[in-house]
PDB file of N, CA and C in Angstrom:
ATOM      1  N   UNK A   1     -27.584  23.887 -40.783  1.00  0.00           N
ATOM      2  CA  UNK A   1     -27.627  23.154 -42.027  1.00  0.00           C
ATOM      3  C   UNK A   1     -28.768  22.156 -41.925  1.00  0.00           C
ATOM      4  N   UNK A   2     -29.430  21.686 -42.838  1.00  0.00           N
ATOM      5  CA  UNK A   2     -31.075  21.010 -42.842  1.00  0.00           C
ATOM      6  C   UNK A   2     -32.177  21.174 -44.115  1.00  0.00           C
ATOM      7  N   UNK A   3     -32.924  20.671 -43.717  1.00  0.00           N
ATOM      8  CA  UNK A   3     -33.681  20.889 -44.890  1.00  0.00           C
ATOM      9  C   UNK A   3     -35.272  21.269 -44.488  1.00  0.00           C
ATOM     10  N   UNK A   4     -35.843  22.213 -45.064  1.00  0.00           N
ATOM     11  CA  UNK A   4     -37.145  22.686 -44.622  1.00  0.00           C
ATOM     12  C   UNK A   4     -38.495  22.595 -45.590  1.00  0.00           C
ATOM     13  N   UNK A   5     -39.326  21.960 -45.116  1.00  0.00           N
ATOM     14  CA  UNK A   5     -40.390  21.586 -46.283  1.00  0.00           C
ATOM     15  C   UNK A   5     -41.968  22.649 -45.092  1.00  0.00           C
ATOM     16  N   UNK A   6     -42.769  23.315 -46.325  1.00  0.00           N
ATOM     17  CA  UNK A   6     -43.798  24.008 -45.416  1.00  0.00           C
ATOM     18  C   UNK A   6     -43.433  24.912 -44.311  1.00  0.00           C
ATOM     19  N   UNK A   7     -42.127  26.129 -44.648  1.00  0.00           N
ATOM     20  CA  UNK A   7     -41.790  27.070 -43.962  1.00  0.00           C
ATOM     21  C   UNK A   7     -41.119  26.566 -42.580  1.00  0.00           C
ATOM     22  N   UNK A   8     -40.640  24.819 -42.134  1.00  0.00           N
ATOM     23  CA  UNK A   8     -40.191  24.500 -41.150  1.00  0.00           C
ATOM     24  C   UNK A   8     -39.272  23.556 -41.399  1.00  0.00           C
ATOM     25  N   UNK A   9     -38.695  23.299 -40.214  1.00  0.00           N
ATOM     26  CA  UNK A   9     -37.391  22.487 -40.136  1.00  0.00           C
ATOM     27  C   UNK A   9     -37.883  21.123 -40.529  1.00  0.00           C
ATOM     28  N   UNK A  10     -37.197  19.950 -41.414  1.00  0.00           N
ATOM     29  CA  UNK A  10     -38.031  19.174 -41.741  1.00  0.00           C
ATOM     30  C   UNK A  10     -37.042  18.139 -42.341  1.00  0.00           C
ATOM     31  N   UNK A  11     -36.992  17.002 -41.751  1.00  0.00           N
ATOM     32  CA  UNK A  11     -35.773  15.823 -41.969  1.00  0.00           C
ATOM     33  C   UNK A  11     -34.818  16.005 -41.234  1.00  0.00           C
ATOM     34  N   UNK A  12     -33.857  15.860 -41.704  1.00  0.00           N
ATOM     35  CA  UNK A  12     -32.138  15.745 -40.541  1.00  0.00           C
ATOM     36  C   UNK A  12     -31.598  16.891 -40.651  1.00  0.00           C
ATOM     37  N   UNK A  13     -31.318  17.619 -39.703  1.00  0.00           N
ATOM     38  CA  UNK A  13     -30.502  18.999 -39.906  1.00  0.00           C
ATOM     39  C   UNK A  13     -29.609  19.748 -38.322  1.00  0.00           C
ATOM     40  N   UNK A  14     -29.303  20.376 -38.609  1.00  0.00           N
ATOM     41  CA  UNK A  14     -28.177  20.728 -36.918  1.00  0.00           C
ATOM     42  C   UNK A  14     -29.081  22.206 -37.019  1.00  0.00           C
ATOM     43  N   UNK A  15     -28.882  22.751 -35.655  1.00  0.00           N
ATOM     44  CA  UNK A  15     -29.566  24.368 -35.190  1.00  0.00           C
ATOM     45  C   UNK A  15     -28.823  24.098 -34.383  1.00  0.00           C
ATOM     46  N   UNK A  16     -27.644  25.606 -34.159  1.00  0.00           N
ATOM     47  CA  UNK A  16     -27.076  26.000 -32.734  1.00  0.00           C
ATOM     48  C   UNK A  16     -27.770  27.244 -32.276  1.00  0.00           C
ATOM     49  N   UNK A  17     -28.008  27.321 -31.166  1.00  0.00           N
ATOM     50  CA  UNK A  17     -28.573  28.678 -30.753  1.00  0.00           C
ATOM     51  C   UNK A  17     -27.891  28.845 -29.464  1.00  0.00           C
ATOM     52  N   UNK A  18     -27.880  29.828 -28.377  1.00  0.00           N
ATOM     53  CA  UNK A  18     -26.623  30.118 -27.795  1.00  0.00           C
ATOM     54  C   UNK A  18     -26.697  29.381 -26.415  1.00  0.00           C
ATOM     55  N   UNK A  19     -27.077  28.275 -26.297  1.00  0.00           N
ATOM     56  CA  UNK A  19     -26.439  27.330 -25.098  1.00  0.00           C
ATOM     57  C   UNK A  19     -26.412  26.041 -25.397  1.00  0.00           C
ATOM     58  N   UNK A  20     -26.691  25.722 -26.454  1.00  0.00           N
ATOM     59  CA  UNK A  20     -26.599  24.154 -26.814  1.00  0.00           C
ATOM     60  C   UNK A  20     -26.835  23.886 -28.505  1.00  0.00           C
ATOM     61  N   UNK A  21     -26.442  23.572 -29.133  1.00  0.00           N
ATOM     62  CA  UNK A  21     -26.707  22.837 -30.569  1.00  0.00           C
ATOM     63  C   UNK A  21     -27.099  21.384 -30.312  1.00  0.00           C
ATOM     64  N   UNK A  22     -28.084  21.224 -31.489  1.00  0.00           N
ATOM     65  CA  UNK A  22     -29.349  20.012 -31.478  1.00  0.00           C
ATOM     66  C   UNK A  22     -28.844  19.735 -33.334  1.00  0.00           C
ATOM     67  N   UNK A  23     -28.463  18.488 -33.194  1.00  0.00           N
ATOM     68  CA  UNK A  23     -28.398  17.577 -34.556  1.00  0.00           C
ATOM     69  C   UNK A  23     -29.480  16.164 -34.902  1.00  0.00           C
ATOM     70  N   UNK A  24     -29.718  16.062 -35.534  1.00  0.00           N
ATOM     71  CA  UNK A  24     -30.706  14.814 -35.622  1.00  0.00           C
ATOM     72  C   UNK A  24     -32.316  15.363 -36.788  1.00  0.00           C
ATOM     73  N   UNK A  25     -33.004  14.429 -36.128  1.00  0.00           N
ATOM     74  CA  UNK A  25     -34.553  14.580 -37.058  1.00  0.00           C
ATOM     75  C   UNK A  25     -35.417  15.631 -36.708  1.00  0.00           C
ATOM     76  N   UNK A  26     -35.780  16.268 -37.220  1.00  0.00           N
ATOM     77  CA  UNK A  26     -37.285  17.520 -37.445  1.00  0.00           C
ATOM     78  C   UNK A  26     -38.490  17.029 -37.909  1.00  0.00           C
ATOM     79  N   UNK A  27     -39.360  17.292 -37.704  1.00  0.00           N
ATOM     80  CA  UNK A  27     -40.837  17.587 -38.047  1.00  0.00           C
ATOM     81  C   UNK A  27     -41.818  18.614 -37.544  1.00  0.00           C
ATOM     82  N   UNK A  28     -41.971  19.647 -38.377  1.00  0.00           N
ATOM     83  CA  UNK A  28     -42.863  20.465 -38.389  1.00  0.00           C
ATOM     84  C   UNK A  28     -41.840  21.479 -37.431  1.00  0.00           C
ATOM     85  N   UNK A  29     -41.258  21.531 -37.726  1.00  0.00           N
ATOM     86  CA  UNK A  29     -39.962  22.447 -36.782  1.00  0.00           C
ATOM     87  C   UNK A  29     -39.713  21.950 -35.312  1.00  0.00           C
ATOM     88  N   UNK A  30     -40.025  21.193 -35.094  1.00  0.00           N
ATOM     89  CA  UNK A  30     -39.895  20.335 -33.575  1.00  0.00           C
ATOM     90  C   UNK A  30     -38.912  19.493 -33.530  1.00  0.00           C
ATOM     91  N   UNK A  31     -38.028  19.376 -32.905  1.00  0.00           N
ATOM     92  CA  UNK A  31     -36.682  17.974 -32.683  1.00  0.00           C
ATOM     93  C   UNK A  31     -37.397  16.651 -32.141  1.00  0.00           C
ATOM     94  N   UNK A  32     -37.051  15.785 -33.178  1.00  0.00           N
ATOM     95  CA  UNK A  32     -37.836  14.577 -32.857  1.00  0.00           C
ATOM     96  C   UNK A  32     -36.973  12.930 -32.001  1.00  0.00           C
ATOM     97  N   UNK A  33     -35.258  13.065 -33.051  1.00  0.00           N
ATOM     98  CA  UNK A  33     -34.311  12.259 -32.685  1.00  0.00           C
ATOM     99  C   UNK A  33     -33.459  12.963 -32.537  1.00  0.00           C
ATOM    100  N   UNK A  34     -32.526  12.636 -31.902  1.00  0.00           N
ATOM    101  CA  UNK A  34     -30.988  13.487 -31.969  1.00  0.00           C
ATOM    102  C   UNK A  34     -30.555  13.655 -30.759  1.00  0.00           C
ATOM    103  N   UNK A  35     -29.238  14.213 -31.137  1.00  0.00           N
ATOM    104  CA  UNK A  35     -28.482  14.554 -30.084  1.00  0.00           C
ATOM    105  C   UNK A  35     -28.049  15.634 -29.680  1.00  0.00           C
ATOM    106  N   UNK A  36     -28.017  16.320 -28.653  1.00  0.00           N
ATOM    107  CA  UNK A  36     -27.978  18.304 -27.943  1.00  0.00           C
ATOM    108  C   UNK A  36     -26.859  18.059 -27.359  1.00  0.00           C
ATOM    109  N   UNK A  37     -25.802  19.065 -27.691  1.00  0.00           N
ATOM    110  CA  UNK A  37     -24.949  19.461 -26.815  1.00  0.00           C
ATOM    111  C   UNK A  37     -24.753  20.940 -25.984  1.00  0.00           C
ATOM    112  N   UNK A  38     -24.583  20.650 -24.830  1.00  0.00           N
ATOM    113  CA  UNK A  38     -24.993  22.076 -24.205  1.00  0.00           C
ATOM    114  C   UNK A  38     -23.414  22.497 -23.855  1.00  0.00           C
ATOM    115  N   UNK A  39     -23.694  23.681 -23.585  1.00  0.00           N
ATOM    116  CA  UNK A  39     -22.599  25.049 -23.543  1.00  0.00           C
ATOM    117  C   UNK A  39     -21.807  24.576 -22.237  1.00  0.00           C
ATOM    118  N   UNK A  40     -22.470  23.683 -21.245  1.00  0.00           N
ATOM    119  CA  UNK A  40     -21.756  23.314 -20.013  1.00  0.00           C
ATOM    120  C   UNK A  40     -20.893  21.795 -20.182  1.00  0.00           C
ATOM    121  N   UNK A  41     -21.486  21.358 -21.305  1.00  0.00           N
ATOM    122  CA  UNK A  41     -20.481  19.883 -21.587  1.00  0.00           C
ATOM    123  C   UNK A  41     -21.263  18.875 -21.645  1.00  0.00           C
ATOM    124  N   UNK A  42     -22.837  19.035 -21.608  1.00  0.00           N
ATOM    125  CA  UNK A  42     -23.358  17.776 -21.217  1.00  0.00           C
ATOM    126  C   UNK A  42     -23.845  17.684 -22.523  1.00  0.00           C
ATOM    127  N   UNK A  43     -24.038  16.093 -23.161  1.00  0.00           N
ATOM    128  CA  UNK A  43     -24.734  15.459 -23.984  1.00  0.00           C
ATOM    129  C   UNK A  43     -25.761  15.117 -23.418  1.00  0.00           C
ATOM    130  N   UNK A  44     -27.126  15.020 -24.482  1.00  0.00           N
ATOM    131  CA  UNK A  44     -28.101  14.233 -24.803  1.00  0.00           C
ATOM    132  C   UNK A  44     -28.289  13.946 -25.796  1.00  0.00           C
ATOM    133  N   UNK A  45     -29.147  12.310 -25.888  1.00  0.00           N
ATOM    134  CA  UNK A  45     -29.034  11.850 -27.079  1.00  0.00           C
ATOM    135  C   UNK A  45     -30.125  10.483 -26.442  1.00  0.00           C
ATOM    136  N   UNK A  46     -31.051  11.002 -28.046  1.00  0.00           N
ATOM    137  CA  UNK A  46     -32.647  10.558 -27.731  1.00  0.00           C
ATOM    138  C   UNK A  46     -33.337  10.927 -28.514  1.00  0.00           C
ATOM    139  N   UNK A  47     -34.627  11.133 -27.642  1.00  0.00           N
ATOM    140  CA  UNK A  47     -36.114  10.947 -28.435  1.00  0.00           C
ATOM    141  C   UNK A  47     -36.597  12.544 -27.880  1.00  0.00           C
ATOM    142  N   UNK A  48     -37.248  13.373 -28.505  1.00  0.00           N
ATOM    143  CA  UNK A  48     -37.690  14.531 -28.204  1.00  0.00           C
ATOM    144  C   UNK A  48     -39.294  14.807 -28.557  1.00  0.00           C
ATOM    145  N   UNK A  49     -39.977  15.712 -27.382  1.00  0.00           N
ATOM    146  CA  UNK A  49     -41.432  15.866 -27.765  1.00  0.00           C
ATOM    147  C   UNK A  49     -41.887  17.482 -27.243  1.00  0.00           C
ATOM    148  N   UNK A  50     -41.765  18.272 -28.121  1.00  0.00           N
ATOM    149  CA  UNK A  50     -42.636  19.424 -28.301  1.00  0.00           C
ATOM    150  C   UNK A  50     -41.136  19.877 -27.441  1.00  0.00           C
ATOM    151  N   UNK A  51     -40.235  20.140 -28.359  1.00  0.00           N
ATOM    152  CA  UNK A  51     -38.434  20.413 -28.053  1.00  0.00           C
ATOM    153  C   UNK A  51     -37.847  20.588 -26.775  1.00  0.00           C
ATOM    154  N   UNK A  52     -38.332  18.669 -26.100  1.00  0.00           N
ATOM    155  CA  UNK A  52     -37.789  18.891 -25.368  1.00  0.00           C
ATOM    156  C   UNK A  52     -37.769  17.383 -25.175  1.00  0.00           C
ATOM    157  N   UNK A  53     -36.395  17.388 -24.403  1.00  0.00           N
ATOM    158  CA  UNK A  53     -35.861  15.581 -24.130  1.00  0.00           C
ATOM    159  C   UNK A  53     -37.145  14.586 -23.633  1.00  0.00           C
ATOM    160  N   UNK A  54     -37.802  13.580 -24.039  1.00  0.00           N
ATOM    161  CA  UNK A  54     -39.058  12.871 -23.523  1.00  0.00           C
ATOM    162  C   UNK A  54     -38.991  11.618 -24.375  1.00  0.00           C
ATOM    163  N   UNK A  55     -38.737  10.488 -23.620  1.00  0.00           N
ATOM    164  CA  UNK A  55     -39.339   8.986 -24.231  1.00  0.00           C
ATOM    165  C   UNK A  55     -37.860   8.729 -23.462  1.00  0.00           C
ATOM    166  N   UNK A  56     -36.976   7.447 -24.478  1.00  0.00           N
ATOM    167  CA  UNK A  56     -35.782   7.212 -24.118  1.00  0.00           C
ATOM    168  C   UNK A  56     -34.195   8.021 -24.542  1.00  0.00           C
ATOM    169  N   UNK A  57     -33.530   8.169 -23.905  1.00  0.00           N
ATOM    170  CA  UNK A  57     -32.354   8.531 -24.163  1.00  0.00           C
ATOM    171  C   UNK A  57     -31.493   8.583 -23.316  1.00  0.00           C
ATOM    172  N   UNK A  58     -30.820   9.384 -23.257  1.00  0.00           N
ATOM    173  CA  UNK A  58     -29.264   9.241 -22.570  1.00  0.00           C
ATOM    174  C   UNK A  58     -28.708  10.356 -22.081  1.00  0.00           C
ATOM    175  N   UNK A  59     -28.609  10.746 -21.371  1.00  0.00           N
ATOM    176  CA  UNK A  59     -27.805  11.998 -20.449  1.00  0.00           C
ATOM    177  C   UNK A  59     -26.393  11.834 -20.132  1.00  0.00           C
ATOM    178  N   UNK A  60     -25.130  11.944 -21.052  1.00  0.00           N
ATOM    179  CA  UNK A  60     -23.910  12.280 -20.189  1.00  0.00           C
ATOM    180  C   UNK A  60     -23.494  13.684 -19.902  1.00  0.00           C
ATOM    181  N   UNK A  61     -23.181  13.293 -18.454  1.00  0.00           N
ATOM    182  CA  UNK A  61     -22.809  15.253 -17.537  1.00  0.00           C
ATOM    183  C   UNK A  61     -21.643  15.615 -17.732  1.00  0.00           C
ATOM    184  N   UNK A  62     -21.017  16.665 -17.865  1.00  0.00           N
ATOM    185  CA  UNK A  62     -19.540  16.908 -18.041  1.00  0.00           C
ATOM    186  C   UNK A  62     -19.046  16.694 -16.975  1.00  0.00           C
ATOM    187  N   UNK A  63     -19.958  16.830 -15.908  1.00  0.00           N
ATOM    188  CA  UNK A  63     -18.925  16.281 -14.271  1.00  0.00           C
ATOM    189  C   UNK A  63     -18.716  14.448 -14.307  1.00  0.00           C
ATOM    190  N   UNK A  64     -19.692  13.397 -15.175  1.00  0.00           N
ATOM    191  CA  UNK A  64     -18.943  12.497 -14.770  1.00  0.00           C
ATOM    192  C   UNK A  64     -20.420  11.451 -14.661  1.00  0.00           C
ATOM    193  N   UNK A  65     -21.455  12.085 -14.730  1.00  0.00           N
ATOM    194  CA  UNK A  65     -22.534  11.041 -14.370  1.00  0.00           C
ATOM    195  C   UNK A  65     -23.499  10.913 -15.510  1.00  0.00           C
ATOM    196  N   UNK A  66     -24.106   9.745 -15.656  1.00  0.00           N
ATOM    197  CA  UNK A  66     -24.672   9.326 -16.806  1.00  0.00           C
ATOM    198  C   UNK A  66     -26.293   9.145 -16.236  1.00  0.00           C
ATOM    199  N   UNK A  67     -27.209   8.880 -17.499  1.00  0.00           N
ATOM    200  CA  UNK A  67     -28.291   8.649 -16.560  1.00  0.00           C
ATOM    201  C   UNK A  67     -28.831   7.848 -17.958  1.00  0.00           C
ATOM    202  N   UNK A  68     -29.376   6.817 -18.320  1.00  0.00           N
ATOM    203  CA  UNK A  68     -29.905   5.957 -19.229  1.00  0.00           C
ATOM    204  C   UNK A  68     -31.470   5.606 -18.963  1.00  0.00           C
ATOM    205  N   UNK A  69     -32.195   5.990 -19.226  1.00  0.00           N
ATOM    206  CA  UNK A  69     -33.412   5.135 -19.186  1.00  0.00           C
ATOM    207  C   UNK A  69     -34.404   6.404 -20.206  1.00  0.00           C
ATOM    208  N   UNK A  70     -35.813   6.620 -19.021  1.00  0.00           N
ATOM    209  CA  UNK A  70     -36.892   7.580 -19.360  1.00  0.00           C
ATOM    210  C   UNK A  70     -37.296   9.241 -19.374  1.00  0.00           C
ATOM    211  N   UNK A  71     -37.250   9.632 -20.146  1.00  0.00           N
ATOM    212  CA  UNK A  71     -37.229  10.896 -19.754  1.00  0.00           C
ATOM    213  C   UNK A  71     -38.985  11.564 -20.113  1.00  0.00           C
ATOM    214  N   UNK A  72     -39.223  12.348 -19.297  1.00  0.00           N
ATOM    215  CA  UNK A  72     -40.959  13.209 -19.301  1.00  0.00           C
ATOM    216  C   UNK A  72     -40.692  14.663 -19.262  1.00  0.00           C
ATOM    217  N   UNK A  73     -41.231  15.534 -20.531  1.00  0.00           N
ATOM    218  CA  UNK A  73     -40.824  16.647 -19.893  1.00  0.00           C
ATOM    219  C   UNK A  73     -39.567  17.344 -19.261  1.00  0.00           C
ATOM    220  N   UNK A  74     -38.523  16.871 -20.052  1.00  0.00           N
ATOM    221  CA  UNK A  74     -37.137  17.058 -19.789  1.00  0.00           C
ATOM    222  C   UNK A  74     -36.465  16.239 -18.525  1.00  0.00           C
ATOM    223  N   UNK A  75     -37.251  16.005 -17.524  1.00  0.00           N
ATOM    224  CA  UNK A  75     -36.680  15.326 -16.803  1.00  0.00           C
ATOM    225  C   UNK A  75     -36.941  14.019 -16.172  1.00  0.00           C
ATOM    226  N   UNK A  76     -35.889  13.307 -15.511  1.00  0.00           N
ATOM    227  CA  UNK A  76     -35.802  11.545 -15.361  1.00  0.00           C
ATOM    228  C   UNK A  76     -37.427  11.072 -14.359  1.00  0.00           C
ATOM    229  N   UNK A  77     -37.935  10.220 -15.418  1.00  0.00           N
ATOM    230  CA  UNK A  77     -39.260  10.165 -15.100  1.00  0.00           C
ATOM    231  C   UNK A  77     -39.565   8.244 -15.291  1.00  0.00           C
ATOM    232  N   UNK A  78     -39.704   7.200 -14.516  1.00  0.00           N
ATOM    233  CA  UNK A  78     -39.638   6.066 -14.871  1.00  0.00           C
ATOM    234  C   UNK A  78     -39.138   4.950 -14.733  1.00  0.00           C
ATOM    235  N   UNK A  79     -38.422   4.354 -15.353  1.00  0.00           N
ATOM    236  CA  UNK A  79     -37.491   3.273 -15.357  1.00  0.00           C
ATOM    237  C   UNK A  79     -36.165   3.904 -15.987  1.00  0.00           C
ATOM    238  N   UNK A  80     -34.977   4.152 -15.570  1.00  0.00           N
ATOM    239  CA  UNK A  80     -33.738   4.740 -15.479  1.00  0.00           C
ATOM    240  C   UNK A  80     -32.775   3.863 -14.742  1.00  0.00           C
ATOM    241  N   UNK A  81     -31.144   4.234 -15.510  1.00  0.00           N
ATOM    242  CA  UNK A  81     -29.932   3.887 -14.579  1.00  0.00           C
ATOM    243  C   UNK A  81     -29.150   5.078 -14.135  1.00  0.00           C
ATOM    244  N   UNK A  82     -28.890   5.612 -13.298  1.00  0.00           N
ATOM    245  CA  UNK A  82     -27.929   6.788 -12.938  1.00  0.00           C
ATOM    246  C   UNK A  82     -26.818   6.081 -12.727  1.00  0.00           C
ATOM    247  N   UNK A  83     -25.697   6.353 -13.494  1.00  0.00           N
ATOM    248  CA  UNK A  83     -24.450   6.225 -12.960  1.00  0.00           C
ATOM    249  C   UNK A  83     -23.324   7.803 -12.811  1.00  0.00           C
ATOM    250  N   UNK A  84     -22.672   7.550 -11.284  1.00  0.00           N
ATOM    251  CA  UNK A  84     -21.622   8.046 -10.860  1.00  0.00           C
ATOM    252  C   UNK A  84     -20.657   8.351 -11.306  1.00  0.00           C
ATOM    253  N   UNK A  85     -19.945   9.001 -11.167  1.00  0.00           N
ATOM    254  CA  UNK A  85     -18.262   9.116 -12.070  1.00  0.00           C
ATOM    255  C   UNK A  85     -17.379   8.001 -10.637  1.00  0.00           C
ATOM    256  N   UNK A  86     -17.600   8.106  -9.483  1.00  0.00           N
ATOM    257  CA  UNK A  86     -17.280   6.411  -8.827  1.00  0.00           C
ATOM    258  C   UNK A  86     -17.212   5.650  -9.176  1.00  0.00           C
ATOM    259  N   UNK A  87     -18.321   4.724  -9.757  1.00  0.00           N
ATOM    260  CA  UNK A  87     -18.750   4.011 -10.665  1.00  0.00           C
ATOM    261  C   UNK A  87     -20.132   2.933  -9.824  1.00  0.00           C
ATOM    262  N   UNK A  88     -20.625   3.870  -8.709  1.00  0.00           N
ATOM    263  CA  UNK A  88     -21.985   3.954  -7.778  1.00  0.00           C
ATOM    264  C   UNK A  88     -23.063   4.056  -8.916  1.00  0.00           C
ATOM    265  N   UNK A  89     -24.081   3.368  -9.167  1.00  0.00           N
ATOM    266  CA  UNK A  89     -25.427   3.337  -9.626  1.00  0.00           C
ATOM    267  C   UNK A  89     -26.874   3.190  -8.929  1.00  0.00           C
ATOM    268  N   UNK A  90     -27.801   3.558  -9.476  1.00  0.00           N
ATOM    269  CA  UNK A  90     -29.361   3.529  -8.906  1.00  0.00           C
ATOM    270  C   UNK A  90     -29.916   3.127  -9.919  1.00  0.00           C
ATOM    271  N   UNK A  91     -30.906   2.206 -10.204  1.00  0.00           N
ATOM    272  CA  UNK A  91     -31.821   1.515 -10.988  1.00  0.00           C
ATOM    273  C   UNK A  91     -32.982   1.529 -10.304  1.00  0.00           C
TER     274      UNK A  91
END
């Protein structure tokens, strides 16, 4: 559900495709804000660049661990907090 301007995804709209559904902002068919839920339990919820998690957001794991800060290229790149399902952290 969404809205498409110039043959692409374009403003706020949801896409499930078969391991995760992505809700939030589009431009030019690219995910820009929003939040992904994947097929294994984990949330993200953030900033996206060329469809894929990059700037700030938020990682919760279905096992229990969180990760808050920077993300590059899908993965933790920067200034970040990892937390544990313990309740052990790294900054």
């Amino acid at each position: 559900v969404g809205q498409f301007h110039q043959d692409h995804f374009w403003g706020q709209g949801c896409r499930t495709l078969g391991s995760y559904t992505y809700r939030g902002w589009w431009i030019k068919g690219k995910c820009q804000q929003g939040t992904c839920t994947y097929a294994n339990g984990d949330l993200y919820t953030g900033e996206w660049l060329n469809d894929q998690p990059e700037g700030q957001g938020q990682l919760v794991c279905a096992e229990g661990q969180k990760y808050c800060g920077t993300l590059l290229e899908g993965k933790f790149h920067g200034f970040g907090v990892m937390e544990w399902s313990d309740g052990s952290t790294y900054e």
